[in-house]
Protein backbone atom coordinates (compact mmCIF):
# COMPACT_ATOMS: atom_id res chain seq x y z
CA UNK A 1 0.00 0.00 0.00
CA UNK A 2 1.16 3.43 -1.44
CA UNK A 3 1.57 6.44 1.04
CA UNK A 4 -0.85 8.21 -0.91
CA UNK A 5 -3.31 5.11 -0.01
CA UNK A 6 -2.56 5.71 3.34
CA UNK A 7 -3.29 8.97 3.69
CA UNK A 8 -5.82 8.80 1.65
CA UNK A 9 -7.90 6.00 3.88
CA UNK A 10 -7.15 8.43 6.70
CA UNK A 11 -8.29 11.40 5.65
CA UNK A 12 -11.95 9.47 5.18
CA UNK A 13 -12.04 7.69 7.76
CA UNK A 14 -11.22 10.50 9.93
CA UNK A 15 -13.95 12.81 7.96
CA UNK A 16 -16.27 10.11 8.74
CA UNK A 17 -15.61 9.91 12.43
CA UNK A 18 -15.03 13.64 13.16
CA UNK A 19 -18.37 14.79 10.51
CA UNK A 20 -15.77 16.91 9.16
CA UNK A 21 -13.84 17.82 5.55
CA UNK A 22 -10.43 16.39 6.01
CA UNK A 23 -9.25 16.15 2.62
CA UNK A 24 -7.08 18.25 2.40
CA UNK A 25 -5.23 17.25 5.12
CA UNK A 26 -1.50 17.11 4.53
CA UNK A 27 1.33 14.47 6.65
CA UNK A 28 2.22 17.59 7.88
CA UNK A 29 -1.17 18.82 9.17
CA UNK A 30 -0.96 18.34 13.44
CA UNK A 31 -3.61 16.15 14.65
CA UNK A 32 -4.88 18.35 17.57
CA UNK A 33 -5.23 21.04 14.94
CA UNK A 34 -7.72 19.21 13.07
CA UNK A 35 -10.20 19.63 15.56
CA UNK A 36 -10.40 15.50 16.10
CA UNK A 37 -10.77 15.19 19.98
CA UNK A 38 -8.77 12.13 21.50
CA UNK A 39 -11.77 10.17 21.79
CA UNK A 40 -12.46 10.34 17.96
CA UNK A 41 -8.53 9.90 16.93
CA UNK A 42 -9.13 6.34 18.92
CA UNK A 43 -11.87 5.73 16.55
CA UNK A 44 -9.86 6.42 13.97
CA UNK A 45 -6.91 4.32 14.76
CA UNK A 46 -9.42 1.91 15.47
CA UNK A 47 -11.11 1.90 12.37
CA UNK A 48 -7.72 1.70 10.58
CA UNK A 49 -6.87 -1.60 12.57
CA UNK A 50 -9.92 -3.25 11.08
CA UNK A 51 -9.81 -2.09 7.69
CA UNK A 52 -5.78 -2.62 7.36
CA UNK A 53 -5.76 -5.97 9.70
CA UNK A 54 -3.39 -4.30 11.93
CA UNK A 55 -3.07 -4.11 15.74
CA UNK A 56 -1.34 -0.42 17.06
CA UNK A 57 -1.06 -0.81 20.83
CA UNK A 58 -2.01 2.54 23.04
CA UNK A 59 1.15 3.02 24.20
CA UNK A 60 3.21 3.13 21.10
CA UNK A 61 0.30 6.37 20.43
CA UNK A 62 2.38 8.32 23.16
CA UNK A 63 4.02 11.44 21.22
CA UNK A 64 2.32 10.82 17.77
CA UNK A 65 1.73 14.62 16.72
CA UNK A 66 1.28 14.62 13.10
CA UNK A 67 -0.73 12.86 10.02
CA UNK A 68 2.89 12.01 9.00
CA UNK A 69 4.04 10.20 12.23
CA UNK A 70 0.92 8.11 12.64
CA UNK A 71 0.99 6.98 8.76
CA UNK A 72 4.82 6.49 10.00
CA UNK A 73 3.54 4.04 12.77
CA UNK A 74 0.47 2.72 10.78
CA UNK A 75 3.37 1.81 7.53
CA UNK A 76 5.44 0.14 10.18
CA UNK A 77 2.57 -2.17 11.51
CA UNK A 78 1.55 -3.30 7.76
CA UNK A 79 5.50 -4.20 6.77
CA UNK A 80 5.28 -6.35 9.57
CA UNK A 81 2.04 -8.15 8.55
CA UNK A 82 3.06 -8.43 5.03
């Protein structure tokens, strides 16, 4: 899966959940500035574990800031499935 797939599948899913245009959303864009409370970004992350088949424990979520560093930890978790 491309990084453009990626971000793609989270800017949707994260639209979805937050009832909010997110596509425009950039790696770059800071996750508390997208107005996504921390309840919703666990839906999110959630939703991206079913869909990708992936399992992201809580505590590797500590210091994730940006779009960029969460595709960064969502990449890692699919190399290791594949």
């Amino acid at each position: 899966m491309t990084r453009a797939e990626l971000l793609q599948i989270f800017r949707s899913t994260a639209s979805e959940i937050a009832e909010k245009d997110l596509s425009a959303v950039d790696e770059s864009g800071a996750i508390a500035e997208l107005g996504i409370d921390s309840l919703e970004l666990l839906e999110v992350i959630g939703s991206l574990e079913r869909d990708l088949d992936i399992r992201v424990p809580d505590d590797q979520l500590v210091g994730i800031q940006t779009v960029g560093q969460l595709l960064n930890l969502v990449s890692t978790k699919l190399a290791k499935v594949g």
